[in-house]
Protein backbone atom coordinates (compact mmCIF):
# COMPACT_ATOMS: atom_id res chain seq x y z
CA UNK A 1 -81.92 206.03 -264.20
CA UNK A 2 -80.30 206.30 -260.88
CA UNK A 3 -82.64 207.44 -257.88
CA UNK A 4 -81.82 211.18 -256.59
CA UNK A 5 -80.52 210.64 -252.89
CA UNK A 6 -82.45 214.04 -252.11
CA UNK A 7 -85.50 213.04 -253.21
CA UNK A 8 -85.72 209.68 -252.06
CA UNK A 9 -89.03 209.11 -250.71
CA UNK A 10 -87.99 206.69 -248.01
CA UNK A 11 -86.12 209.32 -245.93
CA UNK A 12 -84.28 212.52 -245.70
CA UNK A 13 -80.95 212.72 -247.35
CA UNK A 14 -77.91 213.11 -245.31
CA UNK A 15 -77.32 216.29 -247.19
CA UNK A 16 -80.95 217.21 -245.67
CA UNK A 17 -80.28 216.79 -242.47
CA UNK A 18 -77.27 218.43 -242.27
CA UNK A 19 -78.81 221.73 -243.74
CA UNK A 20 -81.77 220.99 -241.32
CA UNK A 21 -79.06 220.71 -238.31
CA UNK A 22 -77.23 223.51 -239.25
CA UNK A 23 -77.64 227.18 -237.76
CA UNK A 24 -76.75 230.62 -239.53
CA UNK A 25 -76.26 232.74 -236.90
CA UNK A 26 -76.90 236.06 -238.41
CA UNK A 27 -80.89 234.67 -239.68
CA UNK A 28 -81.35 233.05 -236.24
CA UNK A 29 -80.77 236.91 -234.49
CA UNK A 30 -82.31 238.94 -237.68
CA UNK A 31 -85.47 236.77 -236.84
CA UNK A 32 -85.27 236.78 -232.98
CA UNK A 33 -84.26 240.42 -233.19
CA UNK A 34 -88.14 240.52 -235.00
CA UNK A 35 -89.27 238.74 -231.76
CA UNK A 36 -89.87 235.68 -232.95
CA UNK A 37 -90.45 233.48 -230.04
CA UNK A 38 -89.88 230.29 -231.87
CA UNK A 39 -86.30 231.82 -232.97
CA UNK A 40 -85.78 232.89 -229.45
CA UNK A 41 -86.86 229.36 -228.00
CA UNK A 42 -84.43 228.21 -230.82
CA UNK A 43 -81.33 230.15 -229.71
CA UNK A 44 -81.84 229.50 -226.06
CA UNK A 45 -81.43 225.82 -226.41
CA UNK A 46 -78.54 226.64 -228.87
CA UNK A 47 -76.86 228.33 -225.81
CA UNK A 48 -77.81 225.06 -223.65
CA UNK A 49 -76.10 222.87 -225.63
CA UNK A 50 -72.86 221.12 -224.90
CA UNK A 51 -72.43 219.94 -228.33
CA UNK A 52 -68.87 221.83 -229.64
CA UNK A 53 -70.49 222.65 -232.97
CA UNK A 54 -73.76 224.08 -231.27
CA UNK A 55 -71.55 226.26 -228.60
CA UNK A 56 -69.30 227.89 -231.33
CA UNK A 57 -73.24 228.96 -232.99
CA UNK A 58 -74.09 229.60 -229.90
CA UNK A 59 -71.15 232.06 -229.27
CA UNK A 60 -71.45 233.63 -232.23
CA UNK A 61 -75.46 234.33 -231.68
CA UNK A 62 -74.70 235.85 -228.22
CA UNK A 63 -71.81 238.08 -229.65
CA UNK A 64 -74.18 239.33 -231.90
CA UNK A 65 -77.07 240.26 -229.54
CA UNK A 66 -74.85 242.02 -227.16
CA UNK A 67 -74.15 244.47 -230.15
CA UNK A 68 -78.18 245.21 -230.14
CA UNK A 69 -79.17 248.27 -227.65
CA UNK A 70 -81.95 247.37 -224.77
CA UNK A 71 -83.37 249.20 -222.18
CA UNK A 72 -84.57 246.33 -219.63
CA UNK A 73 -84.78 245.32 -216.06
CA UNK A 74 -83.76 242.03 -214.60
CA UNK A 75 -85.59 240.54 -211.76
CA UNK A 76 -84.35 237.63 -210.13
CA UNK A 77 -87.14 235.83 -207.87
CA UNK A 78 -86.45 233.95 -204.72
CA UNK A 79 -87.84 231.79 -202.04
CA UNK A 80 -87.95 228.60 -200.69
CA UNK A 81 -90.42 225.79 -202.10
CA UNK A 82 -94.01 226.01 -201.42
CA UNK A 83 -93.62 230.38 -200.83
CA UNK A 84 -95.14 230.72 -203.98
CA UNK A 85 -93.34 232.02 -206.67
CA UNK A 86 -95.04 230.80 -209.44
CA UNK A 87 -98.48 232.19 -208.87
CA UNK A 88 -96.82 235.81 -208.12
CA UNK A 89 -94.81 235.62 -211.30
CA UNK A 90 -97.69 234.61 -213.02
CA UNK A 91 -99.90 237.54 -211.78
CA UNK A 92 -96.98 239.94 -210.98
CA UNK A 93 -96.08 239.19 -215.00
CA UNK A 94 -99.69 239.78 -216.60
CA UNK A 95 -99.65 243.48 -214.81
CA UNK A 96 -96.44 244.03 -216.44
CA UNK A 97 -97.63 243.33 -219.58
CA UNK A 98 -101.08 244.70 -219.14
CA UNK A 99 -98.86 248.45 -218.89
CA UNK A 100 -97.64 247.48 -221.97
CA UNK A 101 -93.74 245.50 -221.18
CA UNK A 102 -93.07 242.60 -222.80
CA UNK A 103 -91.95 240.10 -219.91
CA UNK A 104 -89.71 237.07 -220.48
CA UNK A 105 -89.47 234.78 -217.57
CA UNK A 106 -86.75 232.00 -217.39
CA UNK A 107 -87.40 229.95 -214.78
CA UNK A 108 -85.24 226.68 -213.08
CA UNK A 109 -86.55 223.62 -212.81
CA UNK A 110 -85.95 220.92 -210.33
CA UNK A 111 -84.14 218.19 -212.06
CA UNK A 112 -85.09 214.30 -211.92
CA UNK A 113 -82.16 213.10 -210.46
CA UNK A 114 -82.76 210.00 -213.11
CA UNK A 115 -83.77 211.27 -215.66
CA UNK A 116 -82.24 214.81 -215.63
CA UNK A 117 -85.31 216.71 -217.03
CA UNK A 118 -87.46 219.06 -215.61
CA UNK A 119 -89.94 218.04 -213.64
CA UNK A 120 -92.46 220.77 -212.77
CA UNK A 121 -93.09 222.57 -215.96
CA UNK A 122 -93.63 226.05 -215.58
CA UNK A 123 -95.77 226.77 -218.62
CA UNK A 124 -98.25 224.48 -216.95
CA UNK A 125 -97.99 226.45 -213.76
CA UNK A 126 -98.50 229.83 -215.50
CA UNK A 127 -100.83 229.15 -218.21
CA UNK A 128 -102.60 232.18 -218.85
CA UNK A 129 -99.33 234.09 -218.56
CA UNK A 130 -98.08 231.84 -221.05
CA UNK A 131 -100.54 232.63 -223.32
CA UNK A 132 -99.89 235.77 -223.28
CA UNK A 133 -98.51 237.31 -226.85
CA UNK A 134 -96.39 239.74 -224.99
CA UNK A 135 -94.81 237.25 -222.67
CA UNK A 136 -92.61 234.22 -223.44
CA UNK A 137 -92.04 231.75 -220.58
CA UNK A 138 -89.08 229.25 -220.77
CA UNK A 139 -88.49 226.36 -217.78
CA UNK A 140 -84.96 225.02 -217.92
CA UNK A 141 -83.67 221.93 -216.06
CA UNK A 142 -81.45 223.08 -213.17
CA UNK A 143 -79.39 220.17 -213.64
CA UNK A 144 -76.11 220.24 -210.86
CA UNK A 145 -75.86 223.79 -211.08
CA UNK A 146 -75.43 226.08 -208.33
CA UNK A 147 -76.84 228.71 -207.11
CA UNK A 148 -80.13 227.59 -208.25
CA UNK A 149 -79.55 228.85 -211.78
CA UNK A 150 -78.66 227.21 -215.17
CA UNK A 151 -75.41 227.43 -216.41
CA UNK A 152 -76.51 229.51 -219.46
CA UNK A 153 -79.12 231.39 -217.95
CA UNK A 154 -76.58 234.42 -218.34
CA UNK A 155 -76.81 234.17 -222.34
CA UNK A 156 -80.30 233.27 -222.08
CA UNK A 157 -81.20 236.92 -220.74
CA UNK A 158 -78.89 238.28 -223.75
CA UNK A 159 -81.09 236.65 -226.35
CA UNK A 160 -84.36 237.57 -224.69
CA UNK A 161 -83.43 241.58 -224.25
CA UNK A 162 -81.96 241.07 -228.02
CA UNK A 163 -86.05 239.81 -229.05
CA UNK A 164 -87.35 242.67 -227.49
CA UNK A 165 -88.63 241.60 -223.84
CA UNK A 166 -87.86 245.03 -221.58
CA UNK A 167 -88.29 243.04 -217.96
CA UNK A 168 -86.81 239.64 -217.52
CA UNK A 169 -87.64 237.74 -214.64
CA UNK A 170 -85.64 234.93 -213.40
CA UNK A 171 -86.84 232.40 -210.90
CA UNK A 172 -84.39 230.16 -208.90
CA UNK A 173 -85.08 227.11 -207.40
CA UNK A 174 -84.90 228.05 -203.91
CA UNK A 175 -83.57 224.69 -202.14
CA UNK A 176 -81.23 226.43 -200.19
CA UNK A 177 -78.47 226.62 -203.12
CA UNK A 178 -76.05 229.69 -202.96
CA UNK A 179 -78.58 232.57 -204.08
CA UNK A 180 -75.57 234.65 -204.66
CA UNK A 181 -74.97 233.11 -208.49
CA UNK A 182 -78.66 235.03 -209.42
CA UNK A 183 -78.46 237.50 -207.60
CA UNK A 184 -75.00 238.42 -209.36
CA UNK A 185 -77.04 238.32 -212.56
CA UNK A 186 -79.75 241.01 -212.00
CA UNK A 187 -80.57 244.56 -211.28
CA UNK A 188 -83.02 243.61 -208.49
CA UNK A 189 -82.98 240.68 -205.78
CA UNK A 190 -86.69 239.51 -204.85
CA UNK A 191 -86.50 237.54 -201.03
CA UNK A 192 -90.13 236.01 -201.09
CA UNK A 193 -91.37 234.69 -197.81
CA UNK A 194 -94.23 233.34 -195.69
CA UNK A 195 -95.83 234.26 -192.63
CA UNK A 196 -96.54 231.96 -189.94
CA UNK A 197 -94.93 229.48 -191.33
CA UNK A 198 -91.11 229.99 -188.95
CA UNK A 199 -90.30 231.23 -192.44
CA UNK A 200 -90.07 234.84 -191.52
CA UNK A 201 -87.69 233.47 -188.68
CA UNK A 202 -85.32 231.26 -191.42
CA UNK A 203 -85.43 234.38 -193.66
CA UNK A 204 -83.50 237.02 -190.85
CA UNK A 205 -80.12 235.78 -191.72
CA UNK A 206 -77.34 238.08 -192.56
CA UNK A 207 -76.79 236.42 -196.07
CA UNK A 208 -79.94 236.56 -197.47
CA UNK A 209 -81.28 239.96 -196.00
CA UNK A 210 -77.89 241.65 -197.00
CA UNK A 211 -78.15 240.56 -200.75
CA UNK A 212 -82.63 241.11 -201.06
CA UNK A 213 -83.17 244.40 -202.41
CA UNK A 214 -86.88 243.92 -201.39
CA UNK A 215 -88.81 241.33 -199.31
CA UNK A 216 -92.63 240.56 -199.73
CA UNK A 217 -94.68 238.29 -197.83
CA UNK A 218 -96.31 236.52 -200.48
CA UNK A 219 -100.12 234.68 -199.51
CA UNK A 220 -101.15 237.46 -197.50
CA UNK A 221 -104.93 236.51 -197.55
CA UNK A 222 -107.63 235.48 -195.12
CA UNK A 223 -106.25 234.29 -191.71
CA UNK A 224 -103.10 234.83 -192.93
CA UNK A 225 -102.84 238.76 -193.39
CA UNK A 226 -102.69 239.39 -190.00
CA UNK A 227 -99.38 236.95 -189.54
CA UNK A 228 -98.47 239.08 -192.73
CA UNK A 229 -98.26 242.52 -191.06
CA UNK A 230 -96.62 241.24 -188.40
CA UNK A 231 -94.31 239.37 -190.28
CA UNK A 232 -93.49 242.56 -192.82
CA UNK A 233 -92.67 244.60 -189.11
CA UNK A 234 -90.59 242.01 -187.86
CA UNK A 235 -88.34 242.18 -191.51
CA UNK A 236 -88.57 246.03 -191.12
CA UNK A 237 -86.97 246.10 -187.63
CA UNK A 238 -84.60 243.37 -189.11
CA UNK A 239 -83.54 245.57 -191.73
CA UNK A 240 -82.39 248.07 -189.63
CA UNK A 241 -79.89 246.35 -188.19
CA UNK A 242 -78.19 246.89 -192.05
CA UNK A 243 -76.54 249.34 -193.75
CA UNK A 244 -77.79 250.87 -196.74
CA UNK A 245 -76.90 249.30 -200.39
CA UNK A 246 -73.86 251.32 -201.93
CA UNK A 247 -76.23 252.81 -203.91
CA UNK A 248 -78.19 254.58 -200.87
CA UNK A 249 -80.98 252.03 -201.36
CA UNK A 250 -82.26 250.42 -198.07
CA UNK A 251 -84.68 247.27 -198.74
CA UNK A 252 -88.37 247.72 -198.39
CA UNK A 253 -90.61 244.98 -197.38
CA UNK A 254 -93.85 244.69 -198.51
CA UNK A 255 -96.73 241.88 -198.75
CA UNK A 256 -98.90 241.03 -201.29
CA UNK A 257 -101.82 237.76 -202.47
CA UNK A 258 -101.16 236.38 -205.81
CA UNK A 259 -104.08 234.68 -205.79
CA UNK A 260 -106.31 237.84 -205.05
CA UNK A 261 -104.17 239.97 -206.63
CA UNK A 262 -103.80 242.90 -203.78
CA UNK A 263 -100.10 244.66 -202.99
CA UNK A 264 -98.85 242.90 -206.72
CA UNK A 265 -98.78 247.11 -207.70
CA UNK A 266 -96.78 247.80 -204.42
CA UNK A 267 -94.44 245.47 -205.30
CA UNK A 268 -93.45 246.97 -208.50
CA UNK A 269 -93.45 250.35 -207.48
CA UNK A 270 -90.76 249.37 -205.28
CA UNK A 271 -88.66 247.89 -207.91
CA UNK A 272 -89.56 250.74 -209.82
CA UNK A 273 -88.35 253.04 -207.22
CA UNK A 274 -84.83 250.85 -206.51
CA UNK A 275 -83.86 251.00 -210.62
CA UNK A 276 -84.82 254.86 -210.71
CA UNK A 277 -82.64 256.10 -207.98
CA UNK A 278 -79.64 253.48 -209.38
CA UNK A 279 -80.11 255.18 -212.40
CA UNK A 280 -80.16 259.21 -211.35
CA UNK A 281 -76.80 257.84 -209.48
CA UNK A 282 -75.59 255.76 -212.84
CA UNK A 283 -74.84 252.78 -210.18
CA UNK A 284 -77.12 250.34 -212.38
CA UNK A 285 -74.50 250.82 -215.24
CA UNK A 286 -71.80 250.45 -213.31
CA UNK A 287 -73.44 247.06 -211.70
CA UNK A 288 -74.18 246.11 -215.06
CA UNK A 289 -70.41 246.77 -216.23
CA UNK A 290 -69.23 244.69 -213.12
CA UNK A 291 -71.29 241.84 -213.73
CA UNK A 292 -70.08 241.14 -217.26
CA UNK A 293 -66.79 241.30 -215.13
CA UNK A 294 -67.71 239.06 -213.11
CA UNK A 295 -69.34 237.02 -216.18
CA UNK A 296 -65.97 236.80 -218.00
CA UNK A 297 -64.58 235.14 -214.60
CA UNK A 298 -66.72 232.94 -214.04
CA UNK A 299 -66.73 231.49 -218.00
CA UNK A 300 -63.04 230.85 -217.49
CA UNK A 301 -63.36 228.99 -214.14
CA UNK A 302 -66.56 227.17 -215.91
CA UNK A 303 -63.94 226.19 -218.90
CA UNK A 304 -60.60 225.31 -216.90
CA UNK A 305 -63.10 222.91 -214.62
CA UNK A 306 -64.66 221.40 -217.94
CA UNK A 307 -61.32 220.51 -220.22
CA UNK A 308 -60.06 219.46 -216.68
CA UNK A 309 -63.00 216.61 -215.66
CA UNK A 310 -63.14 216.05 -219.60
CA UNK A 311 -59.55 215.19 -219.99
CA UNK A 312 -58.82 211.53 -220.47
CA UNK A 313 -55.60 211.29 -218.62
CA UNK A 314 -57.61 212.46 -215.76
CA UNK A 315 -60.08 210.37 -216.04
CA UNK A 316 -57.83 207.40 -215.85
CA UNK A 317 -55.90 208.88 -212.82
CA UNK A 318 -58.47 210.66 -210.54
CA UNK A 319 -59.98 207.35 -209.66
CA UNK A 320 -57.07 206.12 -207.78
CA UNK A 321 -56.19 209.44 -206.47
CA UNK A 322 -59.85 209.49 -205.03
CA UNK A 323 -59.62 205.96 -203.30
CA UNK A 324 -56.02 207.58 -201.44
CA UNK A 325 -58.08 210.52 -200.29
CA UNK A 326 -60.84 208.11 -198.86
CA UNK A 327 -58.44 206.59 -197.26
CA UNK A 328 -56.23 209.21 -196.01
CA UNK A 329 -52.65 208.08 -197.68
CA UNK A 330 -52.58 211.17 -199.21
CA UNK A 331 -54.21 214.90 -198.61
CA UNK A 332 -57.38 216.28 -201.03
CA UNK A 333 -54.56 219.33 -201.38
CA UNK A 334 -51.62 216.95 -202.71
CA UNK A 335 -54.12 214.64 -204.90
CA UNK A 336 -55.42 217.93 -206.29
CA UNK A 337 -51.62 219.04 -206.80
CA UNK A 338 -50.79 215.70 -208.16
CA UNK A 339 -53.57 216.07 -210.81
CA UNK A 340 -53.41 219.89 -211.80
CA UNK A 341 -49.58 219.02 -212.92
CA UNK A 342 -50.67 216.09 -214.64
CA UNK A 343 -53.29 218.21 -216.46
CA UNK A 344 -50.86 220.83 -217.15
CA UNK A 345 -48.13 218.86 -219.01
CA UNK A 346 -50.73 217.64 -221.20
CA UNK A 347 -51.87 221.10 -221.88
């Protein structure tokens, strides 16, 4: 009698694994749509992938989540290494939920330059948050992105509102990266900073201060809360120098101790505050509506730079045309000419 290939006890059938690989799109969002973290978790590394089958599932999960109303707030988090931001989002998170929000934070990882993975781990830096049934924490290599950001974080905050999560709070690396790529993302920019550190000097820059919507001094405890009023004056004064947002809104600055827990309630009244007046003036829908502008943009420059640097005819050619630029036979502008028209006629 011949041996049934599915139930050979050796392995799993091809026809297994196939089924096993493959994703129906409408059960993957019925079930996140439940909040089913381990659907969600599912569909956010759908999204990561760069495999062609996985993006067109991918695509077709995102499509239908936008369709699904939500009322939440997106946070992005910022702040140079060593500010903090891990221990605030951990205790800034568990009085979100403890007011009843469910709070998804995606976070960036620093990514081993060898091995590309991430190398901190944030569940292991928040682990009582992430124990938290009404929270769902997921780290994400940052990879060569920009802007301190994943490339999918974008979809990623689609899928989370879609499970149910009302505040989503997105941490960026904060290696000096171009902050504008999160900031673009959310409804409210968190600066974080330090006091006595010569951080509250690095942080009164025209870039930064014009895009924070709020700045807190984070580890204001013990010797330091001293340097931390000081600090949250000089940022004041600082301010001042700025208009107001085109919404009215002019930054507060605030301080707070993660670790003791004191000014975490400050800080969200002020958030609070900044989403209820951009509301009564509907400029948070019209933000929102200009960021999925800005979204569809930045997909097509994302795609037009991947089938470019994927293209085998470029691959062969950019070589030389790099070596020329070294060694200045030819300008970056005419090799880049020279390529784009190569690219072109094979499109």
């Amino acid at each position: 009698m011949e041996k049934n290939k599915n139930t050979d006890p050796k392995g799993i059938s091809q026809i297994q694994k196939k089924r096993k690989n493959t994703v129906d799109p409408t059960t993957l969002v019925e079930a996140l749509c439940k909040g089913d973290k381990t659907a969600l978790g599912r569909a956010i590394t759908l999204v990561e992938s760069n495999n062609k089958r996985h993006i067109e599932e991918a695509n077709e999960v995102v499509t239908q989540c936008l369709k699904r109303p939500t009322k939440s707030i997106r946070v992005g988090i910022t702040g140079v290494p060593g500010v903090g931001k891990s221990t605030f989002i951990e205790t800034f998170g568990q009085l979100l939920t403890s007011q009843g929000n469910k709070v998804a934070v995606l976070t960036v990882d620093p990514t081993s330059s060898q091995s590309r993975g991430s190398i901190l781990g944030d569940k292991t830096r928040m682990e009582v948050l992430a124990k938290d049934p009404n929270a769902f924490i997921r780290p994400s290599p940052s990879g060569l992105s920009l802007g301190g950001v994943t490339r999918k974080t974008r979809e990623s905050i689609i899928l989370c509102e879609a499970a149910g999560f009302s505040i989503i709070l997105i941490e960026t690396v904060g290696v000096g990266q171009n902050e504008t790529t999160v900031h673009g993302m959310v409804d409210f920019f968190l600066l974080l900073k330090l006091a006595g550190a010569g951080d509250e000097l690095q942080g009164i820059k025209r870039g930064i201060i014009e895009m924070a919507d709020g700045i807190v001094i984070n580890k204001a405890d013990g010797d330091n809360l001293a340097k931390a009023k000081i600090a949250k004056s000089e940022f004041e004064g600082a301010l001042q120098l700025f208009p107001p947002k085109e919404n009215g809104w002019r930054p507060k600055v605030s301080f707070c101790s993660s670790i003791e827990n004191t000014g975490i309630v400050e800080v969200w009244e002020i958030i609070s505050g900044y989403i209820d007046k951009s509301k009564k003036t509907d400029y948070f829908n019209e933000k929102r509506k200009q960021q999925n502008k800005n979204w569809l943009f930045e997909a097509i420059e994302e795609r037009l730079k991947s089938d470019f640097f994927s293209d085998s005819q470029i691959s062969k050619e950019i070589g030389s045309y790099v070596e020329q630029v070294i060694s200045k036979e030819i300008s970056p502008f005419y090799a880049a000419d020279q390529l784009i028209t190569i690219f072109k006629t094979r499109s």
